[in-house]
Protein backbone atom coordinates (compact mmCIF):
# COMPACT_ATOMS: atom_id res chain seq x y z
CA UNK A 1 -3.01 -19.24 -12.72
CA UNK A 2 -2.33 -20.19 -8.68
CA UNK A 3 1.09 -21.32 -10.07
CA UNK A 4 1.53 -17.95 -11.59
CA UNK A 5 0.48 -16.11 -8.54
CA UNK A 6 2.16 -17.94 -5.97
CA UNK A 7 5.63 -17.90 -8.31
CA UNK A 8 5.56 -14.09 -8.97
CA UNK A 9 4.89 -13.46 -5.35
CA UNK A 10 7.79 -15.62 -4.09
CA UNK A 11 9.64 -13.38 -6.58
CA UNK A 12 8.22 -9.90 -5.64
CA UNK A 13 8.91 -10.63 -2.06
CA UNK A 14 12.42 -12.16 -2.69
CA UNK A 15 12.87 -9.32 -4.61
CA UNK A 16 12.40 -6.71 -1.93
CA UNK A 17 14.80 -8.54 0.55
CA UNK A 18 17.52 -8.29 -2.26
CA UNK A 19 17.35 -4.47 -2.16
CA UNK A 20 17.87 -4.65 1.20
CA UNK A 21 19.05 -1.40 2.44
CA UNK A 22 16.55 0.12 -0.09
CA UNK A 23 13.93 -0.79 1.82
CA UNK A 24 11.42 1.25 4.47
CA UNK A 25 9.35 -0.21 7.19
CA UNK A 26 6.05 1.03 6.21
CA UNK A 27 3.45 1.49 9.65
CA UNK A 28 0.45 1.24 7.58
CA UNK A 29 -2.66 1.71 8.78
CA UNK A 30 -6.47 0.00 6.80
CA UNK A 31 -10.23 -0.13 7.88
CA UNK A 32 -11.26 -3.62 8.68
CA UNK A 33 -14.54 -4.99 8.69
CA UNK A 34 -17.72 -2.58 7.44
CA UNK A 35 -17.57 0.49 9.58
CA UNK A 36 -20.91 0.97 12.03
CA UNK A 37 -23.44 3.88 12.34
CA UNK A 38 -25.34 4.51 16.11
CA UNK A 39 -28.30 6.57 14.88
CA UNK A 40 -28.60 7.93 18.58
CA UNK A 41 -25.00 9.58 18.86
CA UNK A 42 -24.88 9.79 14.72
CA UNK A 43 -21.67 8.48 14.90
CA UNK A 44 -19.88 6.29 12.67
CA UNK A 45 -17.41 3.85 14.08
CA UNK A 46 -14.73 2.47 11.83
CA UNK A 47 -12.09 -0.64 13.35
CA UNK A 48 -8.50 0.34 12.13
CA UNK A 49 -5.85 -2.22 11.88
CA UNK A 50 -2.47 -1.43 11.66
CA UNK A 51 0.75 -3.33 10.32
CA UNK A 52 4.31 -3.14 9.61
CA UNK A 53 5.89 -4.17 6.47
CA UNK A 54 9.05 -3.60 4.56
CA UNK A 55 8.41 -2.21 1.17
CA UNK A 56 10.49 0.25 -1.46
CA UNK A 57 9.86 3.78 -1.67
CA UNK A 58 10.36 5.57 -5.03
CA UNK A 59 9.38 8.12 -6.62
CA UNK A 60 7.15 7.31 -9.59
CA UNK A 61 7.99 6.74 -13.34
CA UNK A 62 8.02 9.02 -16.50
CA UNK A 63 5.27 6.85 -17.91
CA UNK A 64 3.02 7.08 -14.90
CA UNK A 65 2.71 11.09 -15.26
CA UNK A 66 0.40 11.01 -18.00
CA UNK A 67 -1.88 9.09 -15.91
CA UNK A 68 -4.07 11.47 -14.50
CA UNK A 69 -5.00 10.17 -10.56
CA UNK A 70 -1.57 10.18 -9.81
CA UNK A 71 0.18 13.62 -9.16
CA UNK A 72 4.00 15.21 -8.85
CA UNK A 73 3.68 15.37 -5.29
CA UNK A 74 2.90 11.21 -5.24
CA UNK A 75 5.62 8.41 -4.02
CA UNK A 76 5.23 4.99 -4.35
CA UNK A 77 5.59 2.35 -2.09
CA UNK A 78 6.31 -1.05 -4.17
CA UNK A 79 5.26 -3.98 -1.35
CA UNK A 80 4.98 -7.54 -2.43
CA UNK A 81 1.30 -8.66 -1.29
CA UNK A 82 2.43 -11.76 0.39
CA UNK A 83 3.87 -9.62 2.97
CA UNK A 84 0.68 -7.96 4.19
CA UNK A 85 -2.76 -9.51 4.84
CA UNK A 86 -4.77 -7.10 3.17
CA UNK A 87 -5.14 -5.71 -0.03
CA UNK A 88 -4.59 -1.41 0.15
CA UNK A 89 -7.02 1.35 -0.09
CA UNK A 90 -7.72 4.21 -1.43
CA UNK A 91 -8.90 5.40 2.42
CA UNK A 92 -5.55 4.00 4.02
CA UNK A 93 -2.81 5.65 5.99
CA UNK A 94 0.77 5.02 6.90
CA UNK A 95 3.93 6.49 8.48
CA UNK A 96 7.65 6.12 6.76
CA UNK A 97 10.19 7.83 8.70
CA UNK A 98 7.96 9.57 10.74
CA UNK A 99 6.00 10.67 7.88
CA UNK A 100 2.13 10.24 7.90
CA UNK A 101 0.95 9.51 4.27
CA UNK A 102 -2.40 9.19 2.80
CA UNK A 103 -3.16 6.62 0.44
CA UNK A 104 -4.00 8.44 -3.01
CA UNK A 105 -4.03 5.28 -5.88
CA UNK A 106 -3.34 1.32 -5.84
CA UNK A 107 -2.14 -0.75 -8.98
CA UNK A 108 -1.46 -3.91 -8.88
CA UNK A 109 0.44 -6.27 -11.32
CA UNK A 110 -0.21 -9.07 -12.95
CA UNK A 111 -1.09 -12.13 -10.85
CA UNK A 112 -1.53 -9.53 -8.06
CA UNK A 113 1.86 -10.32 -6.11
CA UNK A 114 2.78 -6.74 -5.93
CA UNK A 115 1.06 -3.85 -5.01
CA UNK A 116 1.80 -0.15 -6.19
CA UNK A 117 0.68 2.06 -3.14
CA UNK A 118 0.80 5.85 -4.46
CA UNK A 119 1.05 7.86 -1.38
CA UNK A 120 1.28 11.67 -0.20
CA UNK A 121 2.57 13.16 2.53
CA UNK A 122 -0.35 14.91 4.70
């Protein structure tokens, strides 16, 4: 299966250089690390990392309205997972265009080498 994974992700990634001009840089924004609690301030302290990647934006496909977590006003950012060094979340962030998203739903494929990051504008 690492033969698998590592081909389809050579191929996701090649893929979104082909489309070129299609492409967004995506400023995307993730927790890292468990977030922290101070019981004397009752604060909790969360470490955010942010990124920039190039991924597609779309809007999503006639089959994926029927399922129900993802919503007309939803895009979807296709990114190729061996361009970031995380893996998305639901409680993410980013910025296209000047934009700020939040992160609503993630799918990935088979073999994992692409992620499909449903986002809406906040």
């Amino acid at each position: 299966m690492a033969g698998f994974k590592a081909l389809t992700a050579k191929l996701a990634q090649t893929a979104i250089g082909i489309v070129g001009d299609l492409s967004v840089d995506v400023t995307y924004s993730h927790i890292t690390g468990m977030p922290s609690y101070d019981p004397l301030t009752n604060v909790m302290t969360k470490t955010v990392t942010t990124e920039t990647f190039k991924g597609v934006l779309t809007t999503k496909s006639v089959n994926e309205y029927d399922y129900s977590k993802v919503e007309d006003s939803h895009l979807k950012i296709i990114v190729a997972a061996n361009l970031i060094t995380f893996v998305p979340a639901s409680e993410d962030t980013c910025v296209i265009n000047g934009v700020n998203y939040e992160v609503k739903r993630i799918k990935s494929v088979p073999g994992d080498a692409i992620y499909l990051v449903y986002i809406q504008a906040t």
